[in-house]
N, C-alpha and C. Protein backbone atom coordinates (compact mmCIF):
# COMPACT_ATOMS: atom_id res chain seq x y z
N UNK A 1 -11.53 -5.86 -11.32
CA UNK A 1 -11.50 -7.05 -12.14
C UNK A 1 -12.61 -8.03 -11.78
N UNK A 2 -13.44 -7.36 -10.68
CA UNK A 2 -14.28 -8.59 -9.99
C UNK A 2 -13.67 -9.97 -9.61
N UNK A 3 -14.53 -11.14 -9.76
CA UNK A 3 -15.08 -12.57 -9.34
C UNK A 3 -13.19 -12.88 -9.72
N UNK A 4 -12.14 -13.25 -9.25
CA UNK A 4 -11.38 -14.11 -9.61
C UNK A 4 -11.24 -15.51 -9.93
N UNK A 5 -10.23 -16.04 -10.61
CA UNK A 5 -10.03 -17.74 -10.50
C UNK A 5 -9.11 -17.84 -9.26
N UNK A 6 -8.94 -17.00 -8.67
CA UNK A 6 -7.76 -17.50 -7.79
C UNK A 6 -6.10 -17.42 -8.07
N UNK A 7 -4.91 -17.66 -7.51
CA UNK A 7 -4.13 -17.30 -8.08
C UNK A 7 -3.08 -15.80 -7.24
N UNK A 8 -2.05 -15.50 -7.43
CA UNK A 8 -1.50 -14.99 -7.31
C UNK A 8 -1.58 -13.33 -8.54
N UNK A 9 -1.47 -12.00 -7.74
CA UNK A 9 -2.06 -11.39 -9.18
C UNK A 9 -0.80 -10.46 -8.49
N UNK A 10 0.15 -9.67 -9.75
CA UNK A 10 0.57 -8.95 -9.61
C UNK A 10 0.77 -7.73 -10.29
N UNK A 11 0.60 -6.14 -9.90
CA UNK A 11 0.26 -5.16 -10.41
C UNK A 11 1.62 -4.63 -10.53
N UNK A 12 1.89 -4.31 -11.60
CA UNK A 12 2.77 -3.53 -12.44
C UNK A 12 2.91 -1.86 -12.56
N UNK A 13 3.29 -0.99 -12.46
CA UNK A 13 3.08 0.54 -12.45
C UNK A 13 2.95 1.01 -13.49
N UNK A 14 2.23 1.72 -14.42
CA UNK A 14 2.15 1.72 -15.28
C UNK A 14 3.77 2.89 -16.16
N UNK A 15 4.29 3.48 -15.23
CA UNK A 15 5.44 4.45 -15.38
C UNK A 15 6.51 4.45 -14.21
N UNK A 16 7.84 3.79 -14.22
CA UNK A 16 8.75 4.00 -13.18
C UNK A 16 8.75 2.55 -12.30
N UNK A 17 9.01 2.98 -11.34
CA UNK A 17 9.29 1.26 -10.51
C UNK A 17 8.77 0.92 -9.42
N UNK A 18 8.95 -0.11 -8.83
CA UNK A 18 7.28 -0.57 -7.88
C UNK A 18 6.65 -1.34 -8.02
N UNK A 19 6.12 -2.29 -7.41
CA UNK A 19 5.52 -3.21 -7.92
C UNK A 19 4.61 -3.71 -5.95
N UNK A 20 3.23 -4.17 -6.56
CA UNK A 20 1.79 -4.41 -5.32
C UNK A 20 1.57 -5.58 -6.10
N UNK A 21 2.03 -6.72 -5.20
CA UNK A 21 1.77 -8.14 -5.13
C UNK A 21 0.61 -8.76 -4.02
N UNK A 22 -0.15 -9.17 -4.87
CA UNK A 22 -1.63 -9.64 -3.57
C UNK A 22 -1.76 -11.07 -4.51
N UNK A 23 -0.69 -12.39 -3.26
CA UNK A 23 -0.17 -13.43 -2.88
C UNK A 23 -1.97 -14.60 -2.65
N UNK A 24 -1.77 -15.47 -3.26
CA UNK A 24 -2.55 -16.57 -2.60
C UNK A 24 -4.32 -16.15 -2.81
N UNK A 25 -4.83 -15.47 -3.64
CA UNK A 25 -6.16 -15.18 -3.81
C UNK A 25 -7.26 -16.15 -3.61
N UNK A 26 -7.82 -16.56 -3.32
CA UNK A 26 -9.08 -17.64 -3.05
C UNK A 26 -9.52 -17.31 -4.34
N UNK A 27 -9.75 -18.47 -5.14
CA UNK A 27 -10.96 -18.32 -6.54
C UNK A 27 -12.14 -17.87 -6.34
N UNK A 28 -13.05 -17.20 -6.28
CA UNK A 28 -14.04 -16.34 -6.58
C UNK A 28 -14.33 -15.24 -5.52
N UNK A 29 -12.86 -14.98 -5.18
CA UNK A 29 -12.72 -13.58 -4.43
C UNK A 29 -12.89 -12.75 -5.21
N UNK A 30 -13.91 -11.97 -4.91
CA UNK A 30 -13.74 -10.47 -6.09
C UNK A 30 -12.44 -9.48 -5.41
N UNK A 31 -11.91 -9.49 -6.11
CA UNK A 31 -10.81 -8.24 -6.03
C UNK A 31 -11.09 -6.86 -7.04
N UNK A 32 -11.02 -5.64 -6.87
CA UNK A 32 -11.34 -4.30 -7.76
C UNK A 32 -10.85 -3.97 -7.41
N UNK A 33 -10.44 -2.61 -8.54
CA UNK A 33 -10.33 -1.51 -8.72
C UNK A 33 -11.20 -0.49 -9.15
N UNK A 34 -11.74 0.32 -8.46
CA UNK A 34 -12.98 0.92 -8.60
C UNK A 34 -12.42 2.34 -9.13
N UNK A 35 -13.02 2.66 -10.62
CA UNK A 35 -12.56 3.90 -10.85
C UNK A 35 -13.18 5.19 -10.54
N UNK A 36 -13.92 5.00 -9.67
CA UNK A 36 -14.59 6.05 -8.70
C UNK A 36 -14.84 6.08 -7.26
N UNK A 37 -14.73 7.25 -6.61
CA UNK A 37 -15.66 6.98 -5.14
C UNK A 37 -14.00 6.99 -4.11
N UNK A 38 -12.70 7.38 -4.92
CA UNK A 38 -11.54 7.06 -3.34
C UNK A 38 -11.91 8.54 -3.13
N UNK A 39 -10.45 8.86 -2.12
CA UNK A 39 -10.47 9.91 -1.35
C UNK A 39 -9.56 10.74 -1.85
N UNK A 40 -9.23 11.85 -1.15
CA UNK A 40 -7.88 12.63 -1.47
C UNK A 40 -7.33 12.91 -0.40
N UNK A 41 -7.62 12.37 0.99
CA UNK A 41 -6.92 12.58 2.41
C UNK A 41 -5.78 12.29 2.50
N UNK A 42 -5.06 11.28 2.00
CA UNK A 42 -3.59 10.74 1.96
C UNK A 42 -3.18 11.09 0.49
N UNK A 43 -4.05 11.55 -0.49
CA UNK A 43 -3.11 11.95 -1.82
C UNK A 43 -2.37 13.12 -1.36
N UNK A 44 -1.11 13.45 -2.80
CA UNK A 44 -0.30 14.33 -2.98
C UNK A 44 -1.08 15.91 -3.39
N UNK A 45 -0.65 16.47 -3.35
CA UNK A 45 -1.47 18.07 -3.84
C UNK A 45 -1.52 17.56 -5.38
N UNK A 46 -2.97 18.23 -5.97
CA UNK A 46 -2.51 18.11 -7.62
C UNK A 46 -3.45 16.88 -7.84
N UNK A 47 -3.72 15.65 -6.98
CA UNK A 47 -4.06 14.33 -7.36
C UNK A 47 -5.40 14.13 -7.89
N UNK A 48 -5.94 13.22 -8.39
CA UNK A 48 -7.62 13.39 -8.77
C UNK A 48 -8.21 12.04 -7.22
N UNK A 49 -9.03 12.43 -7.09
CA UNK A 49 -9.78 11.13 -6.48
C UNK A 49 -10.63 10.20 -7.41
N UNK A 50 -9.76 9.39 -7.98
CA UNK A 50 -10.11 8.20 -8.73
C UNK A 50 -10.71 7.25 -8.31
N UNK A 51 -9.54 6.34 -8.58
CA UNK A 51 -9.93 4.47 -8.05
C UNK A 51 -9.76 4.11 -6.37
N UNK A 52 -9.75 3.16 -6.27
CA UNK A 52 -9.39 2.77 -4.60
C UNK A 52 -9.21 0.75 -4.95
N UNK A 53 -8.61 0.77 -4.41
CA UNK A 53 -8.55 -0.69 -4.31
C UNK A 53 -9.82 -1.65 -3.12
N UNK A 54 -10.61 -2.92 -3.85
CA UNK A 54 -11.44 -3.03 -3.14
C UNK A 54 -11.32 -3.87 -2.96
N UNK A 55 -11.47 -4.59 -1.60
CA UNK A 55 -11.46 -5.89 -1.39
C UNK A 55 -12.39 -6.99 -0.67
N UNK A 56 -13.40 -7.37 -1.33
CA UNK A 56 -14.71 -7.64 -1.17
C UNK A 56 -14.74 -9.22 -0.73
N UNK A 57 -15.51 -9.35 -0.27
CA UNK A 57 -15.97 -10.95 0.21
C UNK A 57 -15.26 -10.97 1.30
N UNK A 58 -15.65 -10.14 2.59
CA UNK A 58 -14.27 -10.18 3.35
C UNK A 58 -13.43 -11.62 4.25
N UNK A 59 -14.10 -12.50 4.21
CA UNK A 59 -13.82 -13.48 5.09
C UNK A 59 -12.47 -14.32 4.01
N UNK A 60 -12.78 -13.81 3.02
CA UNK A 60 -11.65 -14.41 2.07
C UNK A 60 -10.70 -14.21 1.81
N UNK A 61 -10.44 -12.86 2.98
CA UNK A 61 -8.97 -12.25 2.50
C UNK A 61 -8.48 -12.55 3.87
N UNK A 62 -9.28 -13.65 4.70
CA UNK A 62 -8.50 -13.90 6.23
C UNK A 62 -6.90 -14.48 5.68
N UNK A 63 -6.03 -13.84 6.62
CA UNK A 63 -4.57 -14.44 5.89
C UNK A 63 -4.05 -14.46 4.55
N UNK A 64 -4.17 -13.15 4.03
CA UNK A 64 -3.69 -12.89 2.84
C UNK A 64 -2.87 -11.37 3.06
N UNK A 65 -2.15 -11.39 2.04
CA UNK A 65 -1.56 -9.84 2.08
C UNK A 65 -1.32 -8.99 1.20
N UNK A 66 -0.94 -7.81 1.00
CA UNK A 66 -0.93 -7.30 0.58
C UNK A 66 0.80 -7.08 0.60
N UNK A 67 1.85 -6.90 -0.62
CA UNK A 67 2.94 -6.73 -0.29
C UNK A 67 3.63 -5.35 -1.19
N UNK A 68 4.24 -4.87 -0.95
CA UNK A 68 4.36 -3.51 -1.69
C UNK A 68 6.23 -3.45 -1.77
N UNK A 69 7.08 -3.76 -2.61
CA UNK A 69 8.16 -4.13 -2.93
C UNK A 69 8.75 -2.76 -3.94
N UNK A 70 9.95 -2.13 -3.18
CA UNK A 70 10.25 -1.14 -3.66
C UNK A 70 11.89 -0.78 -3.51
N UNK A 71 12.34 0.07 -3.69
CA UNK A 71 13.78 0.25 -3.64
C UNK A 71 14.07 2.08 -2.50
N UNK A 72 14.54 1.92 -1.75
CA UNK A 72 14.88 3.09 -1.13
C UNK A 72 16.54 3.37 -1.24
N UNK A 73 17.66 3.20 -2.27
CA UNK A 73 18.54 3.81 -2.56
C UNK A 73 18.60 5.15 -2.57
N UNK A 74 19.49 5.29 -1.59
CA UNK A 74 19.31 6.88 -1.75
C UNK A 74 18.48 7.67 -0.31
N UNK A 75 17.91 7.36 0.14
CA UNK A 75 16.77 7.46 1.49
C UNK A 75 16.91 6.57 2.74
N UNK A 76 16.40 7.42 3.98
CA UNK A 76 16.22 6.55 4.97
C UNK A 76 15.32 7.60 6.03
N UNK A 77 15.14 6.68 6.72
CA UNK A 77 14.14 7.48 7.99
C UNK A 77 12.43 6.87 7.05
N UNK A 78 12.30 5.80 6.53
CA UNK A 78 10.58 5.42 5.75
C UNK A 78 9.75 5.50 6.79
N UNK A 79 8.84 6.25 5.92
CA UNK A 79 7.50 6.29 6.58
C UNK A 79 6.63 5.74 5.44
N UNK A 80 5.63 5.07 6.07
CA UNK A 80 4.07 4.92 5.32
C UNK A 80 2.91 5.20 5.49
N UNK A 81 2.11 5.59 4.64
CA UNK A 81 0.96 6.07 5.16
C UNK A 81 -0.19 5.99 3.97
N UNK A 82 -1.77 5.39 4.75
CA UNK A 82 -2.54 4.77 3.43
C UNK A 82 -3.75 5.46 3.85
N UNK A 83 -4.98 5.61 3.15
CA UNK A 83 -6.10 5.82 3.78
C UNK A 83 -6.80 4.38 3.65
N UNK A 84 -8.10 3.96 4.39
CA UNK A 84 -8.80 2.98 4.56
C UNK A 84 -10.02 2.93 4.81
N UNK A 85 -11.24 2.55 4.12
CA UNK A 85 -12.56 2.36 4.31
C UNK A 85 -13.20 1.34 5.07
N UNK A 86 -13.32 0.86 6.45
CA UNK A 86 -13.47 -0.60 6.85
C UNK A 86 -15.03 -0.84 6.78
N UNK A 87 -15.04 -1.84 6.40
CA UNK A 87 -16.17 -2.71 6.13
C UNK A 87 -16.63 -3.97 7.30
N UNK A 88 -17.95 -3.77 7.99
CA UNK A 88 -18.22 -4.53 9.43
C UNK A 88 -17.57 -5.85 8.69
N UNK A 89 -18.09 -6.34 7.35
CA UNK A 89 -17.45 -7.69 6.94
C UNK A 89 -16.28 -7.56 6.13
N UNK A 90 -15.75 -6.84 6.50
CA UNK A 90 -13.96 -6.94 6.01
C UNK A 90 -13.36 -7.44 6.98
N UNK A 91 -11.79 -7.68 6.77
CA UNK A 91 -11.15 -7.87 8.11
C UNK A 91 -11.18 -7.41 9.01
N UNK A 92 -10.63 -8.07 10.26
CA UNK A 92 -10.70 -7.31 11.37
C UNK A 92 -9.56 -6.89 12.39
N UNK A 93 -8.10 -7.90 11.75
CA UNK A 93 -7.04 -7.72 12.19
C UNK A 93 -5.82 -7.42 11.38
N UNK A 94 -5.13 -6.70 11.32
CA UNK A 94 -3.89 -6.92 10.92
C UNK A 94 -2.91 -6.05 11.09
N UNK A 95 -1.42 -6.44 10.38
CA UNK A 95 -0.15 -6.03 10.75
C UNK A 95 0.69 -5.96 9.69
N UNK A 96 1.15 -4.28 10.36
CA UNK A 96 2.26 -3.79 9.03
C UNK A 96 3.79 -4.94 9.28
N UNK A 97 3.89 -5.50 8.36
CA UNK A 97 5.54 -6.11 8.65
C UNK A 97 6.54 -5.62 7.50
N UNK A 98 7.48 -5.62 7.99
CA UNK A 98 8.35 -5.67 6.71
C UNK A 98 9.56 -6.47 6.39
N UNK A 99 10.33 -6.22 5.26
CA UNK A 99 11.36 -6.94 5.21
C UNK A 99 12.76 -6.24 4.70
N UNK A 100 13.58 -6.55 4.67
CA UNK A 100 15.17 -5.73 4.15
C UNK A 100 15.90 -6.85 3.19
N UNK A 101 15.02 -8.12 3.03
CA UNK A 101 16.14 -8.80 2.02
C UNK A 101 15.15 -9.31 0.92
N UNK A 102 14.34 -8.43 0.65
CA UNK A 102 13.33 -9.11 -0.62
C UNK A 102 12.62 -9.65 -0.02
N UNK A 103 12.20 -10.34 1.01
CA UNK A 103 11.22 -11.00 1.34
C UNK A 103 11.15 -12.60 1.84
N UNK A 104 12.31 -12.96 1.94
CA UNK A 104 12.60 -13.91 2.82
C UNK A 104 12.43 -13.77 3.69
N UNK A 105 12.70 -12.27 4.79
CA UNK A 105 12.12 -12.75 6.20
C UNK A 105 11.35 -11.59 6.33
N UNK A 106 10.29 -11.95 7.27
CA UNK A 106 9.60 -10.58 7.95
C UNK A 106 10.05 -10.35 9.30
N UNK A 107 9.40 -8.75 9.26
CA UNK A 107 9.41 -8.69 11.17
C UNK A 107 8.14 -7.77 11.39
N UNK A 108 7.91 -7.73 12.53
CA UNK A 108 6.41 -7.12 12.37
C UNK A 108 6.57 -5.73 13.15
N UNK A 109 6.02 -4.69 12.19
CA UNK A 109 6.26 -3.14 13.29
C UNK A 109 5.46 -2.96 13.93
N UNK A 110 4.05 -3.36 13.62
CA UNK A 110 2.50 -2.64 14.40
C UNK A 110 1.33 -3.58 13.77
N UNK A 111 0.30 -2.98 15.06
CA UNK A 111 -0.75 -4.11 14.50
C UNK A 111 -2.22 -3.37 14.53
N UNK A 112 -2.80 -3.14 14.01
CA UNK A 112 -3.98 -2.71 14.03
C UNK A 112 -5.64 -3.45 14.10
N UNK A 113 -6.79 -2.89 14.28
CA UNK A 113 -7.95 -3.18 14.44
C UNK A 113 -8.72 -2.25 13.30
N UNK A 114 -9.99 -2.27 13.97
CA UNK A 114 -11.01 -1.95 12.73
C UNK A 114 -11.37 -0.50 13.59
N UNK A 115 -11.82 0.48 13.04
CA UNK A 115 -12.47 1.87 13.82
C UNK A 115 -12.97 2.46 12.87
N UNK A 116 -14.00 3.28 12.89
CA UNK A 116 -14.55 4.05 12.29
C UNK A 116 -15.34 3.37 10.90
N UNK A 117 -16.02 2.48 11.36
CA UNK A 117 -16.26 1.57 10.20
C UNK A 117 -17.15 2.46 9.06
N UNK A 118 -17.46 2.38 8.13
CA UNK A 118 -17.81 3.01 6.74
C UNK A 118 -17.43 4.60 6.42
N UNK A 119 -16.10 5.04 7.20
CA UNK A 119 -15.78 6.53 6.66
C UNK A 119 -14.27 6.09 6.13
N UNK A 120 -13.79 6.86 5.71
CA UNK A 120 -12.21 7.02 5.37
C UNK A 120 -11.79 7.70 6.39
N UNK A 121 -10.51 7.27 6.56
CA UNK A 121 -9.41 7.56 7.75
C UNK A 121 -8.20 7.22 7.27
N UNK A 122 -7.04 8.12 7.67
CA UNK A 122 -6.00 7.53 7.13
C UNK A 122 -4.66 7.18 8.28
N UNK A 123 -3.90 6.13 8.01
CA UNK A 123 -3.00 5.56 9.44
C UNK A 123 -1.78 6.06 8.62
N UNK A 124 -1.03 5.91 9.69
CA UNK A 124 0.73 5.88 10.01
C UNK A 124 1.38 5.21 10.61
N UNK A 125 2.39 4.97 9.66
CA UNK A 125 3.02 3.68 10.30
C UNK A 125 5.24 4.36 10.25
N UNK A 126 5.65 4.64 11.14
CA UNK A 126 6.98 5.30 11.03
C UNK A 126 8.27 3.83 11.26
N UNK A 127 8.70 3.73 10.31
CA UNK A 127 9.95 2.43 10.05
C UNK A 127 11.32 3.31 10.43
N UNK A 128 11.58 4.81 10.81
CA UNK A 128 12.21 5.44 11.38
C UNK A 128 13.08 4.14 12.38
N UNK A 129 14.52 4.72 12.28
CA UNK A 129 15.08 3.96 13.25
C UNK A 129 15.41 2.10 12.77
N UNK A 130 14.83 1.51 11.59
CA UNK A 130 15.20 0.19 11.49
C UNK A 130 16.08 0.52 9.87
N UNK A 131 17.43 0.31 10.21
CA UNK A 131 18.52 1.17 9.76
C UNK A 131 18.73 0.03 8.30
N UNK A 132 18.40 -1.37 8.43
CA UNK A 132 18.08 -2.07 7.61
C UNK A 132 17.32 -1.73 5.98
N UNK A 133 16.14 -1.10 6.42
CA UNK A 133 15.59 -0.64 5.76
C UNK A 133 16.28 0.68 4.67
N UNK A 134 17.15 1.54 5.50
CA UNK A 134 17.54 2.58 4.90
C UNK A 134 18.89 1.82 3.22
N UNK A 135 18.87 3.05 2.54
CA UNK A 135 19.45 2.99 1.23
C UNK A 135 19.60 1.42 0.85
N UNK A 136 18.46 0.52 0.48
CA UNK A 136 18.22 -0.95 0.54
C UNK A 136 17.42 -1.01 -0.98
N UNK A 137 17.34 -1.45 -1.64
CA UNK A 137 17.32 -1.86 -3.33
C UNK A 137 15.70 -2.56 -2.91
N UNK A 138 16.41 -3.48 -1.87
CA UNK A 138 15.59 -4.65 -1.88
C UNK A 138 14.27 -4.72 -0.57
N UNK A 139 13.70 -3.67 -0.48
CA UNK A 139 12.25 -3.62 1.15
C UNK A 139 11.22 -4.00 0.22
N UNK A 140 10.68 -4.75 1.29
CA UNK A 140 8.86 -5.52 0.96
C UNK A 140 8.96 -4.68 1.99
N UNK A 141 7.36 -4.32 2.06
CA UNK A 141 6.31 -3.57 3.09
C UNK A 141 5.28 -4.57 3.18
N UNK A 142 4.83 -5.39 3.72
CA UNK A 142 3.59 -6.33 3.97
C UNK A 142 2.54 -5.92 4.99
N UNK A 143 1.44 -5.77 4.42
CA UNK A 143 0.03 -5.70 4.81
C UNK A 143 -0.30 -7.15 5.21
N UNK A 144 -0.77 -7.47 6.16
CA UNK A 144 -1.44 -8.77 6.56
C UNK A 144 -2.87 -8.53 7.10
N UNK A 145 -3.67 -9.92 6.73
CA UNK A 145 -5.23 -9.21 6.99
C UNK A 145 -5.49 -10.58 7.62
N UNK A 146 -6.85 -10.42 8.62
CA UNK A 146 -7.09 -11.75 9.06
C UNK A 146 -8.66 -11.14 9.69
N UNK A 147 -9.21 -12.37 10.34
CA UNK A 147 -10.21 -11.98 11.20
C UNK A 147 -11.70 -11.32 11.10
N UNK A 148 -11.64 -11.90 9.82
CA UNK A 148 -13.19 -11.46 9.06
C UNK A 148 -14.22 -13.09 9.49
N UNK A 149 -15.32 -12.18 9.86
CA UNK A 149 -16.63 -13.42 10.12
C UNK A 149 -17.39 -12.84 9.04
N UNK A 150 -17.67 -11.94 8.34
CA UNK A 150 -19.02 -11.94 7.40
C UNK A 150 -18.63 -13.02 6.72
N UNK A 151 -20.47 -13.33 5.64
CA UNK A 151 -20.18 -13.81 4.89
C UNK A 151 -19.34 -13.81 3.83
N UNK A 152 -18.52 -14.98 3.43
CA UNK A 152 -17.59 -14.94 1.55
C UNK A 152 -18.74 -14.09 0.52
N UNK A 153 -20.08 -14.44 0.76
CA UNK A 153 -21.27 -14.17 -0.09
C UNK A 153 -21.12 -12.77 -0.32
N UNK A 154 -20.87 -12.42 0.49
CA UNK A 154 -21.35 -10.84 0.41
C UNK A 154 -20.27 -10.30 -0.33
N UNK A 155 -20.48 -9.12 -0.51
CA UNK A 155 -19.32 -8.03 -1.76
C UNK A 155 -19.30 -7.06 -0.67
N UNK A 156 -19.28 -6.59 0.27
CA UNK A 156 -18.76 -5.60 1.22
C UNK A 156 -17.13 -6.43 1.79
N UNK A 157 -16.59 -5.21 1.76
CA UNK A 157 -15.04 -5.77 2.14
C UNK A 157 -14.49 -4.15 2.55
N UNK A 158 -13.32 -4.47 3.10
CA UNK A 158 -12.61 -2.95 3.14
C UNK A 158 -12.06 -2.70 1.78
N UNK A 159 -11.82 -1.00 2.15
CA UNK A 159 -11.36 -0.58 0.75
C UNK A 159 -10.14 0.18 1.07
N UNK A 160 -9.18 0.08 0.31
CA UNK A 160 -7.94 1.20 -0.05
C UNK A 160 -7.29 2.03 -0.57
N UNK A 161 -6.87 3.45 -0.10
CA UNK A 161 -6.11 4.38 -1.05
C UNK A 161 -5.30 4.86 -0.97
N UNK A 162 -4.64 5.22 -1.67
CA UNK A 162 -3.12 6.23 -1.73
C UNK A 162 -2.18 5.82 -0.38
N UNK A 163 -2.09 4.82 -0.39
CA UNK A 163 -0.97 4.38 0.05
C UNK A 163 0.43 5.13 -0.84
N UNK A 164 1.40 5.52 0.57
CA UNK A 164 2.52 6.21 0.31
C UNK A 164 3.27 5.94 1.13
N UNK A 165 4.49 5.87 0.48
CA UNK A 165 5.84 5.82 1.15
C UNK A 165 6.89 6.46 1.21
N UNK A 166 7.28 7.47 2.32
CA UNK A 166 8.36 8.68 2.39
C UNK A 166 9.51 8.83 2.95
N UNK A 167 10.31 8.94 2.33
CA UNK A 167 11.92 8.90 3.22
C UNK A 167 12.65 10.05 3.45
N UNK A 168 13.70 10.38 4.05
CA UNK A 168 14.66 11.59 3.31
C UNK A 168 15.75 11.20 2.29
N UNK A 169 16.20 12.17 1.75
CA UNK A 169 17.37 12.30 1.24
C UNK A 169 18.47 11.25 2.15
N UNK A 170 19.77 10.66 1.53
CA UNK A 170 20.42 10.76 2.36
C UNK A 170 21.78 11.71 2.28
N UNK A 171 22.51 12.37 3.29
CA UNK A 171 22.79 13.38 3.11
C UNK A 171 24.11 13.92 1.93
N UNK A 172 24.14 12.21 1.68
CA UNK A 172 25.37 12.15 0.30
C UNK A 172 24.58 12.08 -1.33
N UNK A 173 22.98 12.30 -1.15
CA UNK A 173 22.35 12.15 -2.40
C UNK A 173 22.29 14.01 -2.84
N UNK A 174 22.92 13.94 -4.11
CA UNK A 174 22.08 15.06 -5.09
C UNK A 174 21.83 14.87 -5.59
N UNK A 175 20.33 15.99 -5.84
CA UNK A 175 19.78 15.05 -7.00
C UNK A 175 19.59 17.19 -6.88
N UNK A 176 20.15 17.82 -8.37
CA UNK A 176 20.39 19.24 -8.62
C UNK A 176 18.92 19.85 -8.94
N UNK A 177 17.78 19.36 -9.41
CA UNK A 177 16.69 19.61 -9.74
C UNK A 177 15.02 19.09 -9.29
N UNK A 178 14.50 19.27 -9.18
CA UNK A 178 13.34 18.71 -8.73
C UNK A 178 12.59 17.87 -10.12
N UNK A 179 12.36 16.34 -9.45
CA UNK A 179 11.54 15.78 -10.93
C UNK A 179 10.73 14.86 -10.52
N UNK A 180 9.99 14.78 -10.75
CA UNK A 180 8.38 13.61 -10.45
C UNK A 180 8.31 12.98 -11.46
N UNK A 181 7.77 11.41 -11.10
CA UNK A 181 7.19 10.97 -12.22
C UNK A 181 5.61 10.04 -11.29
N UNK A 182 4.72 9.55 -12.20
CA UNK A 182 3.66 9.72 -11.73
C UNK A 182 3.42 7.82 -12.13
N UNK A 183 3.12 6.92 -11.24
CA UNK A 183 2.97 5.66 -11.77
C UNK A 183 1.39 5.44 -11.42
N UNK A 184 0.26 4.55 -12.39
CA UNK A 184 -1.13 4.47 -11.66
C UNK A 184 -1.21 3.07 -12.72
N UNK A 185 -2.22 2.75 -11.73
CA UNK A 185 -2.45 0.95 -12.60
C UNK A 185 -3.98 0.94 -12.68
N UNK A 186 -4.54 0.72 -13.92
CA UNK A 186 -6.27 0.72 -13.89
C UNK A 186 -6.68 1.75 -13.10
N UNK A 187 -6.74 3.05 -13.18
CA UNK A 187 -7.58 3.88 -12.64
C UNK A 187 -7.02 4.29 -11.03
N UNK A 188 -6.45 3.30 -11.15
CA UNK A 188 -6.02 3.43 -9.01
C UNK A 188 -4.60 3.97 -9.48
N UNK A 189 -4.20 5.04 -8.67
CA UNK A 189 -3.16 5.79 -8.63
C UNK A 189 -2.25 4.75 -7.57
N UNK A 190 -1.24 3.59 -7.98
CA UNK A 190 -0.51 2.78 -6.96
C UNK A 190 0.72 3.42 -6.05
N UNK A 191 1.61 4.25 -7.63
CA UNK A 191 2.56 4.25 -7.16
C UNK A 191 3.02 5.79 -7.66
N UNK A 192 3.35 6.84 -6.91
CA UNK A 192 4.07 7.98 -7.27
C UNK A 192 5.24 8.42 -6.67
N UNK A 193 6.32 8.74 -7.30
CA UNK A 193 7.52 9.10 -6.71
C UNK A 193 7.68 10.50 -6.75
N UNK A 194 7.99 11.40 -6.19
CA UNK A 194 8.20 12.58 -6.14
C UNK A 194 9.89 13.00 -5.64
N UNK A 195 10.76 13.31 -6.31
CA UNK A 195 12.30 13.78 -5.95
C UNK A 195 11.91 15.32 -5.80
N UNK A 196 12.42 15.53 -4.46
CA UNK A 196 12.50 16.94 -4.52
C UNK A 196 13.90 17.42 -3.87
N UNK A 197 13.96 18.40 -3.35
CA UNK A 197 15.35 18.83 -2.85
C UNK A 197 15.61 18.46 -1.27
N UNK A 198 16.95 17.91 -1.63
CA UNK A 198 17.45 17.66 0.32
C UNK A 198 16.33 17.79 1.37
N UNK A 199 16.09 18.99 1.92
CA UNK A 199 15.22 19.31 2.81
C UNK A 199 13.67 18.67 2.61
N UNK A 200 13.13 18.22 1.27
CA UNK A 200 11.82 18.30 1.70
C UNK A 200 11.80 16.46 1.26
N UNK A 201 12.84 15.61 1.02
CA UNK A 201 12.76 14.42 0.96
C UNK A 201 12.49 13.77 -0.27
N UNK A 202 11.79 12.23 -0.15
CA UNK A 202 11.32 11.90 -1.49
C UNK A 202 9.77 11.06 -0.85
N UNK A 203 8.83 10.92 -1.81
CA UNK A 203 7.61 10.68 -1.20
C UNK A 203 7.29 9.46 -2.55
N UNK A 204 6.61 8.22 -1.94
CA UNK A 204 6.55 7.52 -2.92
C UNK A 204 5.22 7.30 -2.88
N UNK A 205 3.84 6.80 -3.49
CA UNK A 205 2.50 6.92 -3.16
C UNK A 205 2.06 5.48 -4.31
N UNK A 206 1.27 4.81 -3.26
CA UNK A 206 1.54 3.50 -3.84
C UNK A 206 -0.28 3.03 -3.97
């Protein structure tokens, strides 16, 4: 979308449910979606390497987040997992947090740095064990970013893809058939759900 006014922007799935809220934008932050150039390291089998989410001017996304609001009825044991392009003037700090009541409170699981600056790499983050989270309507996943010195001037920023989110079954869910449905917003593939059988879980790709 490039150059913003600022503002709060929230992305919609284009099929199924999910929703990537990026809170508090600085006005002439460029924010994109680039419909070329992601990866397929963290996609599903089958996927195209499309868009990537970009986030440019990096000093402007100090203290902003990224929030990813979803429903795990039905699942527990979440995992997440995204790939990432870092940019010397993108951020330089941040932390997965999450929440279990919509987003009134956070707590923070892990915190990361910058490595491998201009390749793709992809992290893991295991919510295993915070029992809160499990068969819950109502989880935010929050990305927090901070700690950028480049210039606002510049258009280098980090970039993001295929963010996913995976649970199991829980052991009172049937679901008799296997069925996917496929959610993508502007070119960037946000959100995919995949139901498959007991054993192999459900995988959500955001």
């Amino acid at each position: 979308m490039g150059s913003t006014g600022g503002g709060t922007f929230t992305f919609a799935p284009e099929v199924g449910d999910g929703l990537l809220t990026i809170a508090d934008v600085a006005g002439g932050t460029n924010l994109s979606v680039s419909g070329s150039g992601g990866t397929l390291r963290n996609a599903p089998y089958g996927a195209d390497a499309t868009g990537f989410l970009n986030l440019e001017r990096g000093s402007r996304w100090n203290n902003k987040t990224l929030d990813f609001s979803f429903s795990t009825e039905g699942l527990y044991d979440l995992m997440m997992s995204f790939d990432v392009r870092f940019s010397a003037n993108g951020t330089q700090d941040h932390q997965i947090q999450y929440s279990w009541d919509g987003g009134d409170e956070f707590f923070l699981l892990d915190s990361f740095g910058q490595s491998l600056v201009g390749q793709w790499q992809t992290l893991q983050f295991d919510f295993t064990g915070i029992e809160e989270l499990n068969d819950n309507p109502d989880v935010v996943v929050r990305l927090w970013m901070d700690g950028a010195t480049g210039a606002a001037s510049s258009t280098a920023g980090n970039q993001y893809d295929n963010f996913r989110f995976a649970g199991r079954l829980a052991p009172e869910a049937v679901i008799p058939e296997p069925t996917s449905s496929v959610l993508t917003l502007a070119g960037l593939a946000i959100l995919t759900l995949a139901r498959r059988r007991r054993s192999q879980g459900l995988t959500t790709r955001i």
